[in-house]
Protein backbone atom coordinates (compact mmCIF):
# COMPACT_ATOMS: atom_id res chain seq x y z
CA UNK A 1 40.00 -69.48 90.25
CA UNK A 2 38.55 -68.74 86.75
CA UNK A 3 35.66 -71.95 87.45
CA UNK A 4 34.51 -70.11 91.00
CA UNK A 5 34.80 -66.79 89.21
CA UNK A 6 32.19 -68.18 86.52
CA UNK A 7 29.94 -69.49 89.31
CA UNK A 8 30.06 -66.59 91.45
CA UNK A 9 28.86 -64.42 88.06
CA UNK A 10 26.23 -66.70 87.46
CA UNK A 11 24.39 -67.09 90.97
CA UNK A 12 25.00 -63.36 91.53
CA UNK A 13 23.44 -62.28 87.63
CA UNK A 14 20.51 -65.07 88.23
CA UNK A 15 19.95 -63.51 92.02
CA UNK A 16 20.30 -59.77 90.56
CA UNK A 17 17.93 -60.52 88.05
CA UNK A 18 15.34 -62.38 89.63
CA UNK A 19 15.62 -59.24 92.36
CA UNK A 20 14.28 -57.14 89.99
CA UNK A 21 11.56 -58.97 88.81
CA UNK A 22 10.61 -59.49 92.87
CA UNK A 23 10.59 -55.93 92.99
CA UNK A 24 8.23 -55.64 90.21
CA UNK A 25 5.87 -58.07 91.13
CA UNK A 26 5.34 -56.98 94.48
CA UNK A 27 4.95 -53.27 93.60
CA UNK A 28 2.75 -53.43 90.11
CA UNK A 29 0.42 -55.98 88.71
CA UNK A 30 1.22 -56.35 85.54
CA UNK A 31 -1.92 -58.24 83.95
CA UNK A 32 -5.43 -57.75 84.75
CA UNK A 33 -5.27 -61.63 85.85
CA UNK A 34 -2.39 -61.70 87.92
CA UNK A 35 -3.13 -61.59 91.46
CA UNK A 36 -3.66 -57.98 92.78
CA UNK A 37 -2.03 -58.41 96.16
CA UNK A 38 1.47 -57.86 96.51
CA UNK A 39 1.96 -60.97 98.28
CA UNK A 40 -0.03 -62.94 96.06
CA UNK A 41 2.07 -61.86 93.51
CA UNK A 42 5.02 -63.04 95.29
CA UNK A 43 3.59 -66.47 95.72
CA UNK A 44 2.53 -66.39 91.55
CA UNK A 45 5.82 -65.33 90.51
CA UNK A 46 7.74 -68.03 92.71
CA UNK A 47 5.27 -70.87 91.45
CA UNK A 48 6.92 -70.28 87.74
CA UNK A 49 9.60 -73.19 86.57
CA UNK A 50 11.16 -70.73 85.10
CA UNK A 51 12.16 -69.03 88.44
CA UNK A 52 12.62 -71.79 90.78
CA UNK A 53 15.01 -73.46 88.50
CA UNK A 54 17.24 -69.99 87.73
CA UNK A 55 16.97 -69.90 91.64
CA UNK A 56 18.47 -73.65 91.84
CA UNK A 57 21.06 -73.36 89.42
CA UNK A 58 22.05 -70.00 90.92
CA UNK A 59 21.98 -71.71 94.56
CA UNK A 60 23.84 -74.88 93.30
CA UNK A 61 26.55 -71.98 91.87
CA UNK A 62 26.84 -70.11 95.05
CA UNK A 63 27.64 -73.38 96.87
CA UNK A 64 30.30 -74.57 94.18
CA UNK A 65 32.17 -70.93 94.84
CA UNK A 66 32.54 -71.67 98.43
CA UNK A 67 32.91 -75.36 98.40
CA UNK A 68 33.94 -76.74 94.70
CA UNK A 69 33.91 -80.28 96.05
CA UNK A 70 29.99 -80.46 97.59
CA UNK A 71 29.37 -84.04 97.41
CA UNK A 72 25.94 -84.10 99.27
CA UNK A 73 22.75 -85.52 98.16
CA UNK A 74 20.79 -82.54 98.35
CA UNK A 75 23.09 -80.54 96.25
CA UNK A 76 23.18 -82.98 93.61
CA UNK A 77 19.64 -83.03 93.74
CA UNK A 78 19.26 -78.86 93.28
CA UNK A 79 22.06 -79.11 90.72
CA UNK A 80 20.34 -81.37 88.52
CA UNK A 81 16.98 -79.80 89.06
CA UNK A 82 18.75 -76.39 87.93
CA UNK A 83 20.67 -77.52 84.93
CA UNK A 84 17.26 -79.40 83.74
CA UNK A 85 15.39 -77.11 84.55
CA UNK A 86 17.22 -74.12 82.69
CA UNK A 87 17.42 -76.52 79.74
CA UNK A 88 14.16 -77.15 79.73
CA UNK A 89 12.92 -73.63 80.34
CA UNK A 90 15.13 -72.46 77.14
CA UNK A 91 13.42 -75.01 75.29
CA UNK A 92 10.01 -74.31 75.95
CA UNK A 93 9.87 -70.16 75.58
CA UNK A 94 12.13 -70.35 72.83
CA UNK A 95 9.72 -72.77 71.17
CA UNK A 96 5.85 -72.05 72.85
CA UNK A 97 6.35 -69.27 74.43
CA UNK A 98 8.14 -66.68 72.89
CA UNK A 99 5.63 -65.60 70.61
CA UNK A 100 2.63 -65.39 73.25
CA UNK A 101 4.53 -63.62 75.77
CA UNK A 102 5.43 -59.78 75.32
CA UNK A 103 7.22 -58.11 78.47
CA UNK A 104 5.71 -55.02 79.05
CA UNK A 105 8.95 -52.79 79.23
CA UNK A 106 12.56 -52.58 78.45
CA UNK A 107 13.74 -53.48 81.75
CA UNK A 108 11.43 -56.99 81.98
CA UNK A 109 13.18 -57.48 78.31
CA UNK A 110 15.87 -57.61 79.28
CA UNK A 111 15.30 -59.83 82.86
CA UNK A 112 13.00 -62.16 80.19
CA UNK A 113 16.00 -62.60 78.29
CA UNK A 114 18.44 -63.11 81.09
CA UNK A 115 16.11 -66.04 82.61
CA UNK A 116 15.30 -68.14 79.24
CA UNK A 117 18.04 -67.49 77.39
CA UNK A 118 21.56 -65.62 78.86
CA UNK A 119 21.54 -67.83 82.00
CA UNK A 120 20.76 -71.04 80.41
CA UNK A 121 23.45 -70.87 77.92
CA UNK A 122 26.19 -69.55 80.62
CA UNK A 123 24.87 -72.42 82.62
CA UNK A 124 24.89 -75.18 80.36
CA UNK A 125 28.15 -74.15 79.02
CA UNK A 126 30.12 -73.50 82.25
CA UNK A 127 28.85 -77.21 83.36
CA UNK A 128 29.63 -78.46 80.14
CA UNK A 129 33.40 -76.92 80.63
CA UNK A 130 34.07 -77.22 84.12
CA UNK A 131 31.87 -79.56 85.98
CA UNK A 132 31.77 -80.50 88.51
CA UNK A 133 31.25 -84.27 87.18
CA UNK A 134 30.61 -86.99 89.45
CA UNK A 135 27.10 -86.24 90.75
CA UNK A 136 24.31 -87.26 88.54
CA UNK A 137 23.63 -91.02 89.46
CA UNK A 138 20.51 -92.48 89.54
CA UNK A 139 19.50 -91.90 92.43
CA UNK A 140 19.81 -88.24 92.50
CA UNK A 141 17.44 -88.75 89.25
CA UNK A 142 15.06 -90.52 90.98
CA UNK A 143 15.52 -87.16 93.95
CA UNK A 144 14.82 -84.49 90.75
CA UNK A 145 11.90 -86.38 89.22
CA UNK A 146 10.26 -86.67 92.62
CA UNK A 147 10.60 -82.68 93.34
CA UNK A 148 9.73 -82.33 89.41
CA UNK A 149 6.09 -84.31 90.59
CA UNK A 150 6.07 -82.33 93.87
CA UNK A 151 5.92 -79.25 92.08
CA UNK A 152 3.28 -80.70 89.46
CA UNK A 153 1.12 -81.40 92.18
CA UNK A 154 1.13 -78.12 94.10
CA UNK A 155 0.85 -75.72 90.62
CA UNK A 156 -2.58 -77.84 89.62
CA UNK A 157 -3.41 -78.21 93.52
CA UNK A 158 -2.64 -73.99 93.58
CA UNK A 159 -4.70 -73.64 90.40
CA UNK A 160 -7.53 -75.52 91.58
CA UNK A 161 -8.08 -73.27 94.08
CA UNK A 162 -7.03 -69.74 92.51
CA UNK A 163 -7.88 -70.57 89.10
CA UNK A 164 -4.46 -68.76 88.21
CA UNK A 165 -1.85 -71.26 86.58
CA UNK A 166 2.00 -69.70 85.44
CA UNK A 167 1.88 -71.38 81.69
CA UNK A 168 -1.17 -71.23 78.92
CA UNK A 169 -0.91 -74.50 78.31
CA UNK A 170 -1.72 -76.24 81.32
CA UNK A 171 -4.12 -73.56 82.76
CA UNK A 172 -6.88 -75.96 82.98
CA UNK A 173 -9.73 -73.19 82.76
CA UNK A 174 -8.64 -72.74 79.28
CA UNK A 175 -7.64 -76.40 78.18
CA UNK A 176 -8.93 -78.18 80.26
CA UNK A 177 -7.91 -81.14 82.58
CA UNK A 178 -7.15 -83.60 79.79
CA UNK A 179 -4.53 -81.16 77.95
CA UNK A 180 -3.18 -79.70 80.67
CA UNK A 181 -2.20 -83.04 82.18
CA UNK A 182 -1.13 -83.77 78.61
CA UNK A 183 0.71 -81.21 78.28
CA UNK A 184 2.56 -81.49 82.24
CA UNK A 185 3.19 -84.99 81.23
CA UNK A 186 5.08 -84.25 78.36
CA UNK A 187 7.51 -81.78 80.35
CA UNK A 188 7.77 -84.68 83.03
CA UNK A 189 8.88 -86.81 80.08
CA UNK A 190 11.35 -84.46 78.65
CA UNK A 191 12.72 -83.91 82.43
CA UNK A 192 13.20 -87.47 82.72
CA UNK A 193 14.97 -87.52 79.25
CA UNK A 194 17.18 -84.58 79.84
CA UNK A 195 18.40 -85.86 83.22
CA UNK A 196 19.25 -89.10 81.81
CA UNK A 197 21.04 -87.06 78.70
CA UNK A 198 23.00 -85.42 81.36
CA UNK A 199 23.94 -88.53 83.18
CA UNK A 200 25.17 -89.83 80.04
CA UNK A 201 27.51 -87.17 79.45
CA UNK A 202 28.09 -86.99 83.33
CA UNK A 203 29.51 -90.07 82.93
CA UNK A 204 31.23 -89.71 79.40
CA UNK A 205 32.71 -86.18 81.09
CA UNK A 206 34.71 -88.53 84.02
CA UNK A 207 36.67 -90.58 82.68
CA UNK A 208 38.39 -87.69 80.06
């Protein structure tokens, strides 16, 4: 009861949260760059990592409350793109990030907060604890890495064409191509690694 409890909390706080932000986005632009249509903000805000993997993590939750034994490839996929991803997002505001990026307002504090740092921890934590174990094999890497270079490809495809790119440091207008796909690479790299990491303990995790 107490390991659905924990995953109901955490897709509802990641769904509540990222509702707010939605709300914001499509009712106020926040920087002179962003786009000034409401759904063009949509369509920036859901091109952030940051977002999509809260919203995986949070989906790969809500399943696990209803069903605790999901067993099906596209789950594992979404749950290893979400606990990657939220890894992966901590790492990178905590350590790039943080000190370029001011919210505007109390309330985006606190949502800011709740996406790099509250929800990864609970995340990582509550997998760490309770699983479920038994669904990172290679081929579910191979799944997340593909989606991982899906999503590469339509965020520099997108910024092509917009000249609007969700992180500094692979907005191409200001680094250009060379560094941003640098710097792209190097999260691709530290995806890969992660997932493997997890795997690892995955497999470490199952036979305790």
């Amino acid at each position: 009861m107490l390991k659905r409890n924990i995953n109901l909390f955490i897709a509802l706080y990641a769904f509540f949260i990222i509702g707010i932000e939605t709300y914001i986005y499509w009712h106020s632009q926040l920087r002179p760059w962003q786009p000034s249509t409401p759904t063009g903000r949509i369509i920036f805000y859901y091109s952030f990592f940051t977002v999509l993997s809260n919203l995986m993590f949070a989906f790969s939750c809500l399943c696990l409350t209803f069903n605790p034994n999901c067993n099906r490839y596209s789950f594992k996929v979404i749950r290893l793109n979400g606990l990657v991803g939220v890894i992966i997002t901590a790492i990178v505001y905590n350590l790039i990030l943080r000190g370029i990026h001011k919210p505007p307002n109390t309330l985006l504090q606190f949502t800011n907060e709740s996406l790099h740092v509250i929800l990864p921890v609970i995340g990582i934590l509550s997998w760490l604890v309770w699983g479920p174990f038994r669904r990172i094999q290679f081929n579910v890497i191979v799944g997340s890495f593909l989606s991982m270079l899906i999503y590469g490809i339509y965020i520099f495809i997108r910024g092509y064409l917009t000249n609007q790119y969700p992180y500094p440091f692979i907005n191409v207008v200001r680094v250009g191509y060379v560094k941003a796909l640098y710097a792209a690479g190097s999260v691709f790299i530290l995806f890969l690694g992660l997932a493997l990491l997890l795997w690892v303990i995955d497999c470490f995790r199952r036979r305790i």
